[in-house]
N, C-alpha and C. Protein backbone atom coordinates (compact mmCIF):
# COMPACT_ATOMS: atom_id res chain seq x y z
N UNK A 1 209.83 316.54 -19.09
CA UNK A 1 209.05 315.49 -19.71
C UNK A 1 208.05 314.93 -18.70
N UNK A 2 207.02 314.65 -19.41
CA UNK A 2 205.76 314.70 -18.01
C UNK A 2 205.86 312.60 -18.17
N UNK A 3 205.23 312.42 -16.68
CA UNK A 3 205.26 311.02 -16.81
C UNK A 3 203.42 310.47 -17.27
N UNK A 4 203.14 309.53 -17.57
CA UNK A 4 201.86 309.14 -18.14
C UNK A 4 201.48 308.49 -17.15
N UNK A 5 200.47 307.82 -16.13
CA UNK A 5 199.81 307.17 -15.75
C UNK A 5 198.63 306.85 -16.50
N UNK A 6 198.05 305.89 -16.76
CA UNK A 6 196.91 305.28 -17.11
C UNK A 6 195.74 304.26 -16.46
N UNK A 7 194.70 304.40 -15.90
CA UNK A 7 194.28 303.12 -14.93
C UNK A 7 193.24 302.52 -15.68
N UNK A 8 193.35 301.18 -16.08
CA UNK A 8 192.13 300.80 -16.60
C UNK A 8 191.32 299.48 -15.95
N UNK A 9 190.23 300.01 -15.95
CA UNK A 9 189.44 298.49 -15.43
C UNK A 9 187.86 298.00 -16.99
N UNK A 10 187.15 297.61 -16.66
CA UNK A 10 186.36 297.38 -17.47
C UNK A 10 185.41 298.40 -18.58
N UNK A 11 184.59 298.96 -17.62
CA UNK A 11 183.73 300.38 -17.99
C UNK A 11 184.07 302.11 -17.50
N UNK A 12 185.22 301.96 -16.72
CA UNK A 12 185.57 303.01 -16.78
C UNK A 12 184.64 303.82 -15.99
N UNK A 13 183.81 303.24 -14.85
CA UNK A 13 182.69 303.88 -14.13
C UNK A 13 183.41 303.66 -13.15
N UNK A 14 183.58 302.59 -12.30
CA UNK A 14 184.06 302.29 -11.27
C UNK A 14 185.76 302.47 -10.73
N UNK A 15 186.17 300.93 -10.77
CA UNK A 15 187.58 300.86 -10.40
C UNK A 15 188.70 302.10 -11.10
N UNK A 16 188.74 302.01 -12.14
CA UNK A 16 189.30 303.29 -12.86
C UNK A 16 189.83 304.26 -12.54
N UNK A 17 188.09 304.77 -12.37
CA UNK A 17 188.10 306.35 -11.95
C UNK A 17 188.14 306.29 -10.67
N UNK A 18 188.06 305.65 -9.52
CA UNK A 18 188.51 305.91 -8.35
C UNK A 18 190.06 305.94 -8.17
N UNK A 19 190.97 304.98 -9.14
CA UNK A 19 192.18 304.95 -8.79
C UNK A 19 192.63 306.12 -9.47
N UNK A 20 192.25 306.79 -10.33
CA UNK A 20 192.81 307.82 -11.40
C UNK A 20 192.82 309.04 -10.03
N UNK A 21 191.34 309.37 -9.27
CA UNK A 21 191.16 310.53 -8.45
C UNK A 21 192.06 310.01 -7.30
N UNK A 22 191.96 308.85 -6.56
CA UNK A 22 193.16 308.99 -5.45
C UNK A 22 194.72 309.21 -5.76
N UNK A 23 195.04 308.52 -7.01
CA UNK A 23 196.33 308.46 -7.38
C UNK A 23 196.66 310.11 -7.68
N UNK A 24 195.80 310.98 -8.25
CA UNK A 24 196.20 312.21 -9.04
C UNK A 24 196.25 313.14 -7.53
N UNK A 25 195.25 312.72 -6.67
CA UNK A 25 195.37 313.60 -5.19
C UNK A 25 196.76 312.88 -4.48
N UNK A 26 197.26 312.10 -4.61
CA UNK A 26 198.28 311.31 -4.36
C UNK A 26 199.69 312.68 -4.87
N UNK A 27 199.40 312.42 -6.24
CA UNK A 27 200.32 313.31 -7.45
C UNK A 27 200.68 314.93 -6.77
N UNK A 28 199.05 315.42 -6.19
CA UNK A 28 199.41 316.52 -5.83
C UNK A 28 199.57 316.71 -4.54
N UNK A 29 199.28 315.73 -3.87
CA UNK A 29 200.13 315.79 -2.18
C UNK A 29 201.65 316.02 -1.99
N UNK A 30 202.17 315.15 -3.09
CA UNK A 30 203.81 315.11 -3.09
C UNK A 30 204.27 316.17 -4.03
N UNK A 31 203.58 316.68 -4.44
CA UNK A 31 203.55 318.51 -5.73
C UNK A 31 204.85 318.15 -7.02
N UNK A 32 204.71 316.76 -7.13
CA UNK A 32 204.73 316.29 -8.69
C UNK A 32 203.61 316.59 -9.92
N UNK A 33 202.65 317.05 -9.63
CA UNK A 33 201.44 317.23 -10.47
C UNK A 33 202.03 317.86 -11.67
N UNK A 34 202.81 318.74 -11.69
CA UNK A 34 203.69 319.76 -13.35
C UNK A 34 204.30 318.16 -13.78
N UNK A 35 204.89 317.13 -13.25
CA UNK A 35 205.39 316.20 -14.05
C UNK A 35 204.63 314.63 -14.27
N UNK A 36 203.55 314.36 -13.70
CA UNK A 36 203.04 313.34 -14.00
C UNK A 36 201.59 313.70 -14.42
N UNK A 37 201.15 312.83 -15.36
CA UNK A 37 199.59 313.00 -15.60
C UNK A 37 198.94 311.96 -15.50
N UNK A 38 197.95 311.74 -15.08
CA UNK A 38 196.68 310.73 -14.58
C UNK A 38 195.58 311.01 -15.33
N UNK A 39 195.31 309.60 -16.27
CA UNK A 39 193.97 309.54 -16.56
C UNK A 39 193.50 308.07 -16.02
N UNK A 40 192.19 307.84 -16.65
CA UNK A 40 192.12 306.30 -16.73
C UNK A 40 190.92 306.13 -17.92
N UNK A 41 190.58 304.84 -18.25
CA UNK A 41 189.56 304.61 -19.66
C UNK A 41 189.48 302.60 -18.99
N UNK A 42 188.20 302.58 -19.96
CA UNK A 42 187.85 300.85 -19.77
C UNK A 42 188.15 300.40 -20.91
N UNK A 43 188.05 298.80 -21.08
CA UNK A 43 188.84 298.04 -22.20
C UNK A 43 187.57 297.34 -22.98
N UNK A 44 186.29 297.99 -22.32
CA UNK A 44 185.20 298.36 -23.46
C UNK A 44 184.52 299.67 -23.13
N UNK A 45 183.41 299.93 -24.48
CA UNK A 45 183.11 301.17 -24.53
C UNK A 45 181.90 301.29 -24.24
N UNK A 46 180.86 300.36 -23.04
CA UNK A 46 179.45 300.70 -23.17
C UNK A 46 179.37 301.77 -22.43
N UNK A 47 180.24 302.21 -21.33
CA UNK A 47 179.58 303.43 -20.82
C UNK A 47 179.98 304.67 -21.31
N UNK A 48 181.22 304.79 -22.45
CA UNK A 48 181.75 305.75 -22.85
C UNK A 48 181.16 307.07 -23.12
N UNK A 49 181.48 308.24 -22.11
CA UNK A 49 180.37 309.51 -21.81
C UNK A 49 179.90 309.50 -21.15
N UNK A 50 179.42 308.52 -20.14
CA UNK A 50 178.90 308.21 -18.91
C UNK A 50 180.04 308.70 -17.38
N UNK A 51 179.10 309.72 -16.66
CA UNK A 51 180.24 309.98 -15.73
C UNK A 51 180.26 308.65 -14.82
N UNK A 52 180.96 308.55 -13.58
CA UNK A 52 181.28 307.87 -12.51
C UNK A 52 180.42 307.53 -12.23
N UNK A 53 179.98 305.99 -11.41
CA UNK A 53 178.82 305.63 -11.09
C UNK A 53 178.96 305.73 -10.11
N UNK A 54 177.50 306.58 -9.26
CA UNK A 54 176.94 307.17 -8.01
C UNK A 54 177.46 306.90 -7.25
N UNK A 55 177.87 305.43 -6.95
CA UNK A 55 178.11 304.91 -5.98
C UNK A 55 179.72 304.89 -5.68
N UNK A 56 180.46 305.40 -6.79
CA UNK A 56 181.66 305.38 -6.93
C UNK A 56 182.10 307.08 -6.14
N UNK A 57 181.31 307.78 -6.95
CA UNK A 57 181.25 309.22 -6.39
C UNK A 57 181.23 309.56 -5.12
N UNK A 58 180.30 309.19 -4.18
CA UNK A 58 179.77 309.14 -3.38
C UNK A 58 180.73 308.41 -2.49
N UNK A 59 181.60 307.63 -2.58
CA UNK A 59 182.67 306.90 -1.49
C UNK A 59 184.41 307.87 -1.84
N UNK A 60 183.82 308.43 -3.15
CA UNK A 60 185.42 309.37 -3.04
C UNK A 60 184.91 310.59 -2.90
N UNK A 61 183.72 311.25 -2.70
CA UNK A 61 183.32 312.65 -2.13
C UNK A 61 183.83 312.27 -0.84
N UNK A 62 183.13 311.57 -0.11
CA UNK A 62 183.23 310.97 1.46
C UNK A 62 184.46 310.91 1.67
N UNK A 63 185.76 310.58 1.32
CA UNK A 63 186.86 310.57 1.68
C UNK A 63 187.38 311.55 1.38
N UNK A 64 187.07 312.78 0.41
CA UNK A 64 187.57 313.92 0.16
C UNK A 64 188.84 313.88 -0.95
N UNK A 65 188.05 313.26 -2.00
CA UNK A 65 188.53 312.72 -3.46
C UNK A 65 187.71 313.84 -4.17
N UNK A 66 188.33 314.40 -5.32
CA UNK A 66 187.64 314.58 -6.36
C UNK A 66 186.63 313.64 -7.15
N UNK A 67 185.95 313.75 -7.94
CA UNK A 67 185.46 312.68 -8.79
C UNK A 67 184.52 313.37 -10.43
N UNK A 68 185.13 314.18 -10.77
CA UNK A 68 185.07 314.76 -12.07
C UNK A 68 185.71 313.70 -13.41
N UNK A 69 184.43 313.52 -13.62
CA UNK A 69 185.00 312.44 -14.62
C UNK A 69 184.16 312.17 -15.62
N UNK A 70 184.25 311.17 -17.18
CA UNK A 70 183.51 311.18 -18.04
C UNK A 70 184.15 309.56 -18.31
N UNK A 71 183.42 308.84 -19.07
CA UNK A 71 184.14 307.20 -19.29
C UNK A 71 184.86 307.13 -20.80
N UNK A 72 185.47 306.80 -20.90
CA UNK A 72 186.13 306.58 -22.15
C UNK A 72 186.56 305.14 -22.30
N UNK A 73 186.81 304.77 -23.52
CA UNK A 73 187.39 303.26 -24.06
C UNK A 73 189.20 303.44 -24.37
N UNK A 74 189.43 302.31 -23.86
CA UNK A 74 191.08 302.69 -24.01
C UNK A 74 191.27 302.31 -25.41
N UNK A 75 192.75 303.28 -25.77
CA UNK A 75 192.90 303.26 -26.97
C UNK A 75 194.64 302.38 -27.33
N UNK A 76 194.80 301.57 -28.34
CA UNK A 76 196.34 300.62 -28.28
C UNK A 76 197.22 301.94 -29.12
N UNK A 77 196.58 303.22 -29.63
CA UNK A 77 197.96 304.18 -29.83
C UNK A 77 198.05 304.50 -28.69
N UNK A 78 197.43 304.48 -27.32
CA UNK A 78 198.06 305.51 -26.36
C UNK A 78 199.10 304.61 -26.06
N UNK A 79 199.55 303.45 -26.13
CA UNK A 79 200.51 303.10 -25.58
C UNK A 79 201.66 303.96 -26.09
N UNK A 80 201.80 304.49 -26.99
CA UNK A 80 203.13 305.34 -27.45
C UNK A 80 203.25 306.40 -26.58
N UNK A 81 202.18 307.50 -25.91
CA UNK A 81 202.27 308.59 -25.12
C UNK A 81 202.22 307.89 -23.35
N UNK A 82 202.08 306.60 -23.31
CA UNK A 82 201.90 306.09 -21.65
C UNK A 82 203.24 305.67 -21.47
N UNK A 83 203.55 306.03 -19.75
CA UNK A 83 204.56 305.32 -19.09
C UNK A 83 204.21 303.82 -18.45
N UNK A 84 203.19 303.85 -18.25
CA UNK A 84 202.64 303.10 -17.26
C UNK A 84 201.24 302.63 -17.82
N UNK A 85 200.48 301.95 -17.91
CA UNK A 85 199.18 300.74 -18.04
C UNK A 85 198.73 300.38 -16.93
N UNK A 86 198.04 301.08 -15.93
CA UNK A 86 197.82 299.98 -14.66
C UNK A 86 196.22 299.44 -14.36
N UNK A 87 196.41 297.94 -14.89
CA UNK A 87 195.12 297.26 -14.98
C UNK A 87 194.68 297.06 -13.85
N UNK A 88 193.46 296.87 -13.22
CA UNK A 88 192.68 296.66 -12.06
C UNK A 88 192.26 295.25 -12.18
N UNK A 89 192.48 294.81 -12.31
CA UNK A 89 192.51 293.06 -12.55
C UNK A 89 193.26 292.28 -13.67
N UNK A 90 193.34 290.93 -13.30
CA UNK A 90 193.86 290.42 -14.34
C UNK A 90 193.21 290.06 -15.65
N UNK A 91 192.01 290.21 -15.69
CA UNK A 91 191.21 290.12 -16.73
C UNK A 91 191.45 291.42 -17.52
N UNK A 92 191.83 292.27 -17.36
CA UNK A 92 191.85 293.52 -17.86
C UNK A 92 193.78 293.94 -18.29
N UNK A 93 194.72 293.19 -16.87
CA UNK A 93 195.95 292.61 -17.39
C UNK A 93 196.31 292.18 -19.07
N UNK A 94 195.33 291.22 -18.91
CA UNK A 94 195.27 290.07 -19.90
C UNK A 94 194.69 290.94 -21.31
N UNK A 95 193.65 291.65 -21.38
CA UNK A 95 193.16 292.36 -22.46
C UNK A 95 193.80 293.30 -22.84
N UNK A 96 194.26 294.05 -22.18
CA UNK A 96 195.66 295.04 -22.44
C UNK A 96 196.89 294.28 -22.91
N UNK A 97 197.21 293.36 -22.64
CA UNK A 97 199.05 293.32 -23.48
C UNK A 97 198.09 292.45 -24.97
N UNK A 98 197.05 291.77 -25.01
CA UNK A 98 196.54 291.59 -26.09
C UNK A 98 196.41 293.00 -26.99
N UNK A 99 196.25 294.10 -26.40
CA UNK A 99 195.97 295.10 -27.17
C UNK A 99 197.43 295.85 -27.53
N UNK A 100 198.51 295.49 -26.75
CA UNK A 100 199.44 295.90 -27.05
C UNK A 100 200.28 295.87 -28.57
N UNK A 101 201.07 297.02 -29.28
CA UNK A 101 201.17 296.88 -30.17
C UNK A 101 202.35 296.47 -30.14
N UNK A 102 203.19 296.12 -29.25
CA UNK A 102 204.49 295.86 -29.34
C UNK A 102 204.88 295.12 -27.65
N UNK A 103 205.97 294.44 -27.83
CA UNK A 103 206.25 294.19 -26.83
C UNK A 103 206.91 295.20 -25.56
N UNK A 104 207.50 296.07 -26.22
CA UNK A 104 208.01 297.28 -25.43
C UNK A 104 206.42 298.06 -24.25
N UNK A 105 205.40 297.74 -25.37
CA UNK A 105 204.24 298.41 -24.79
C UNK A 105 203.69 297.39 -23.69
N UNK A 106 203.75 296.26 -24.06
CA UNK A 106 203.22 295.07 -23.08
C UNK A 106 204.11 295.22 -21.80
N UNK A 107 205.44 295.95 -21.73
CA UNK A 107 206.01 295.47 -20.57
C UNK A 107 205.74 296.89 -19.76
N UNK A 108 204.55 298.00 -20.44
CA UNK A 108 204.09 299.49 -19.69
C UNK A 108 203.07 298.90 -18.67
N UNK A 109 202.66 297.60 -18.77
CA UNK A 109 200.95 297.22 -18.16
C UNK A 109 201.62 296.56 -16.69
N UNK A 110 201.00 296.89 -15.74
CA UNK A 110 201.17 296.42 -14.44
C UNK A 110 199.65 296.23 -13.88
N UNK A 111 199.74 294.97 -12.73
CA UNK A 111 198.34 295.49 -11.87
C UNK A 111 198.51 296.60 -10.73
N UNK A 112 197.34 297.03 -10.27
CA UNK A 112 197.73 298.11 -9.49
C UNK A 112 198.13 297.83 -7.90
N UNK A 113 197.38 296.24 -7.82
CA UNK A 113 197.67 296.04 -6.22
C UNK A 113 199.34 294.95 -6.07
N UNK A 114 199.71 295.15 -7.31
CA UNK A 114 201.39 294.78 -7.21
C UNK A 114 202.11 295.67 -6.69
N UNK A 115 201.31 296.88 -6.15
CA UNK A 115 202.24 298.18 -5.82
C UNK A 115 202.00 298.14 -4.35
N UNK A 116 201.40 297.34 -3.68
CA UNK A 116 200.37 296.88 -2.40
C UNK A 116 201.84 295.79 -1.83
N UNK A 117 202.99 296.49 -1.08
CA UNK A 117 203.53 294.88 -0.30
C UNK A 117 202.56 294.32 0.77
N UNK A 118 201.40 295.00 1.07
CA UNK A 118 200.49 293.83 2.10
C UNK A 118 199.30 293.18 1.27
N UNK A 119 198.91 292.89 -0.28
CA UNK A 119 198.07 292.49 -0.93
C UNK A 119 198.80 291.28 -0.68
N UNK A 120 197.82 290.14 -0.99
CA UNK A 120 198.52 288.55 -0.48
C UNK A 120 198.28 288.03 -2.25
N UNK A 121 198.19 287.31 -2.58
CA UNK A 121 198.70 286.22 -3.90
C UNK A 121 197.69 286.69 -5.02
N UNK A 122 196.17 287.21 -4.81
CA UNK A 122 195.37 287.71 -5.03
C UNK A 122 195.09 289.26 -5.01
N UNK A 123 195.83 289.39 -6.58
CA UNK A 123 195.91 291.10 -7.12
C UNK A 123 194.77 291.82 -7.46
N UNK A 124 193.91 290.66 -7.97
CA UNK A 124 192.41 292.00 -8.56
C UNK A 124 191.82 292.41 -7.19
N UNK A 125 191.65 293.71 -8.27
CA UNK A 125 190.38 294.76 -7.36
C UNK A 125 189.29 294.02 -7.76
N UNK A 126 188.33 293.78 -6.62
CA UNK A 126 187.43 292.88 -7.64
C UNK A 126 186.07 294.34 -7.74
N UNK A 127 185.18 293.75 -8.92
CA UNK A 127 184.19 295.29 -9.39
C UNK A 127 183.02 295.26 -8.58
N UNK A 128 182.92 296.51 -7.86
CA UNK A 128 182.24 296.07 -7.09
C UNK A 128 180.85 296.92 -7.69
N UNK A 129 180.70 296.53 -8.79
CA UNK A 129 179.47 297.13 -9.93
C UNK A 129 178.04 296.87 -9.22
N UNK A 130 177.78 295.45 -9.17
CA UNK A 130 176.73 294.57 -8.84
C UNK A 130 176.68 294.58 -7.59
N UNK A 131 177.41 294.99 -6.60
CA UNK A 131 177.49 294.97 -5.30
C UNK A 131 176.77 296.29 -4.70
N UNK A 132 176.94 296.21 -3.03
CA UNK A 132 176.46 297.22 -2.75
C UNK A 132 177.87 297.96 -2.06
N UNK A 133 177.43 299.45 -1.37
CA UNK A 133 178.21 300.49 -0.85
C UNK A 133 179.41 299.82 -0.65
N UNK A 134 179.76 298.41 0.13
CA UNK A 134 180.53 297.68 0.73
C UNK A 134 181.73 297.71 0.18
N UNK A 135 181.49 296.98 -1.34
CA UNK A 135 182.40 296.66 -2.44
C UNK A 135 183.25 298.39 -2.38
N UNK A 136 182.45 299.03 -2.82
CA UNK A 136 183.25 300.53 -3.21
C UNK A 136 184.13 301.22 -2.24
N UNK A 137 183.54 300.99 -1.00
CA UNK A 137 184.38 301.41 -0.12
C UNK A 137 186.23 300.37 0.28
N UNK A 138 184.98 298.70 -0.16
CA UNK A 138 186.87 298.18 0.04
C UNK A 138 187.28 298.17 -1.12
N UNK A 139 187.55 298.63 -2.26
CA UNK A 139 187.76 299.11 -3.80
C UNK A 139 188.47 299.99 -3.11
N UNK A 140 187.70 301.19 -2.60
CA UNK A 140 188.80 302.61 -2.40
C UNK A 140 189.91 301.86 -1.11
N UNK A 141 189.67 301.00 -0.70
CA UNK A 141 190.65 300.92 0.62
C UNK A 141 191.84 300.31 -0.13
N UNK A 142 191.80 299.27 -0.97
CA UNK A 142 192.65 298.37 -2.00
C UNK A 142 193.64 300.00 -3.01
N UNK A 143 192.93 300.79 -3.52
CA UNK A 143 193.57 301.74 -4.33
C UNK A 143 194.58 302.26 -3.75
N UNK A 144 193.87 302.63 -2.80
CA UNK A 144 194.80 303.97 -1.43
C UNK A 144 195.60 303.24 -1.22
N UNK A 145 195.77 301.54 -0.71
CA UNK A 145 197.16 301.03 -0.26
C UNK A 145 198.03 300.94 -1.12
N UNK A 146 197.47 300.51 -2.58
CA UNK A 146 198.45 300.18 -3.72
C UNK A 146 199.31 301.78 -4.50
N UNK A 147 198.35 302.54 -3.85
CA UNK A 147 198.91 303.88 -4.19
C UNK A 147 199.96 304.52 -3.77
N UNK A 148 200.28 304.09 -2.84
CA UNK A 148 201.69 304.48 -1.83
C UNK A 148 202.69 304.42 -2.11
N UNK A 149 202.54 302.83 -2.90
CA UNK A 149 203.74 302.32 -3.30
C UNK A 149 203.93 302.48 -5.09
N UNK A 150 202.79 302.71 -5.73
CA UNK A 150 202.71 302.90 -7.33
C UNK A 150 203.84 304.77 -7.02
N UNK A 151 203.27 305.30 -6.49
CA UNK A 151 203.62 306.48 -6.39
C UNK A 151 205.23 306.64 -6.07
N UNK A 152 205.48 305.63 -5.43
CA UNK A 152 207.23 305.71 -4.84
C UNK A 152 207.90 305.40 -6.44
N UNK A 153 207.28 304.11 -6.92
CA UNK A 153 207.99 303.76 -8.48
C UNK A 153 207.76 304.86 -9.14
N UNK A 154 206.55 305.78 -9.44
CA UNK A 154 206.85 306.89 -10.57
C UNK A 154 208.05 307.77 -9.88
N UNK A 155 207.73 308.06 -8.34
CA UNK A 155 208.58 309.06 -8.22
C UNK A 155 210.46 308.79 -8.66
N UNK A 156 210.70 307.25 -8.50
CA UNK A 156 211.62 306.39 -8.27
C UNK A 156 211.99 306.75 -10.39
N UNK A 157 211.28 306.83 -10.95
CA UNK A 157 211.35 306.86 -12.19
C UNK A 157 211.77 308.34 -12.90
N UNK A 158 210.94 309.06 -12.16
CA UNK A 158 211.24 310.64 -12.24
C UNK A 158 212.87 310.84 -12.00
N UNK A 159 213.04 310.49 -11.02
CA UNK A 159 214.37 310.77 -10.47
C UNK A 159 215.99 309.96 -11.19
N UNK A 160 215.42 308.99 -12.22
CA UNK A 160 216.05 308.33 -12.96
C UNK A 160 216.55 308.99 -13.70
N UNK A 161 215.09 309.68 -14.62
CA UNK A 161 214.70 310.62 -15.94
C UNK A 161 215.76 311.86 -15.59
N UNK A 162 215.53 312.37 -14.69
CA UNK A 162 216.78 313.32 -14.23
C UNK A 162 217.81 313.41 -14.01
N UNK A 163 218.58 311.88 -13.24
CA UNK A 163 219.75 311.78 -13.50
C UNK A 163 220.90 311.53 -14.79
């Protein structure tokens, strides 16, 4: 049984898709990739079809990320096929268990820098849309830390599923 990851932030250009490509290179470092799947989508649809924005690309080429991607709008049936919901802020927290169809589904949504034990009281990734190179690069630095530890809970979950 494969596990679901999901990452969502706003437009699905930015925060998203950077956490979807580190987390899934994450997936296949530890050669779980046959049991977990990684996507991500935004919790609106203006860029939907729109790949990664340049600037997003361009800081996970540089680190030696994939970044093959297209934008999509999240959908409240995927909560039935997801293990996991992981919002990139709390604004996006907050719009997701609103979209939730059930409470079982509201308790799939996490933020992603709760997976971060050195993030301090202050969980959002903040978007670094309007910003310059700066933002994207500490965006990817925030993912990569929270990824360490998101990755120990799926694996921590896998190993449940099996026992």
């Amino acid at each position: 049984m494969t596990f679901s990851v999901c990452f969502v932030c706003t437009g699905n250009i930015c925060r998203s898709p950077m956490a979807e490509s580190v987390f899934r290179a994450r997936v296949e470092e530890a050669r779980i990739d046959d049991q977990v799947q990684v996507d991500s989508a935004g919790t609106g649809g203006w860029h939907e079809g729109d790949p990664a924005d340049p600037r997003a690309v361009a800081v996970l080429e540089e680190q030696g990320y994939g970044s093959d991607h297209i934008a999509r709008q999240f959908q409240p049936s995927w909560f039935s096929r997801l293990d996991l919901v992981i919002a990139l802020d709390t604004g996006h927290l907050k719009a997701l268990r609103r979209l939730a169809p059930t409470p079982q589904d509201a308790a799939k949504i996490r933020l992603l820098r709760s997976y971060d034990p050195a993030a301090d009281d202050d969980l959002d990734v903040p978007d670094p849309y309007y910003g310059g190179m700066d933002g994207f690069e500490a965006c990817l630095e925030m993912v990569e830390a929270a990824s360490t530890g998101l990755l120990a809970a799926v694996r921590e979950n896998l190993e449940g599923r099996a026992a």
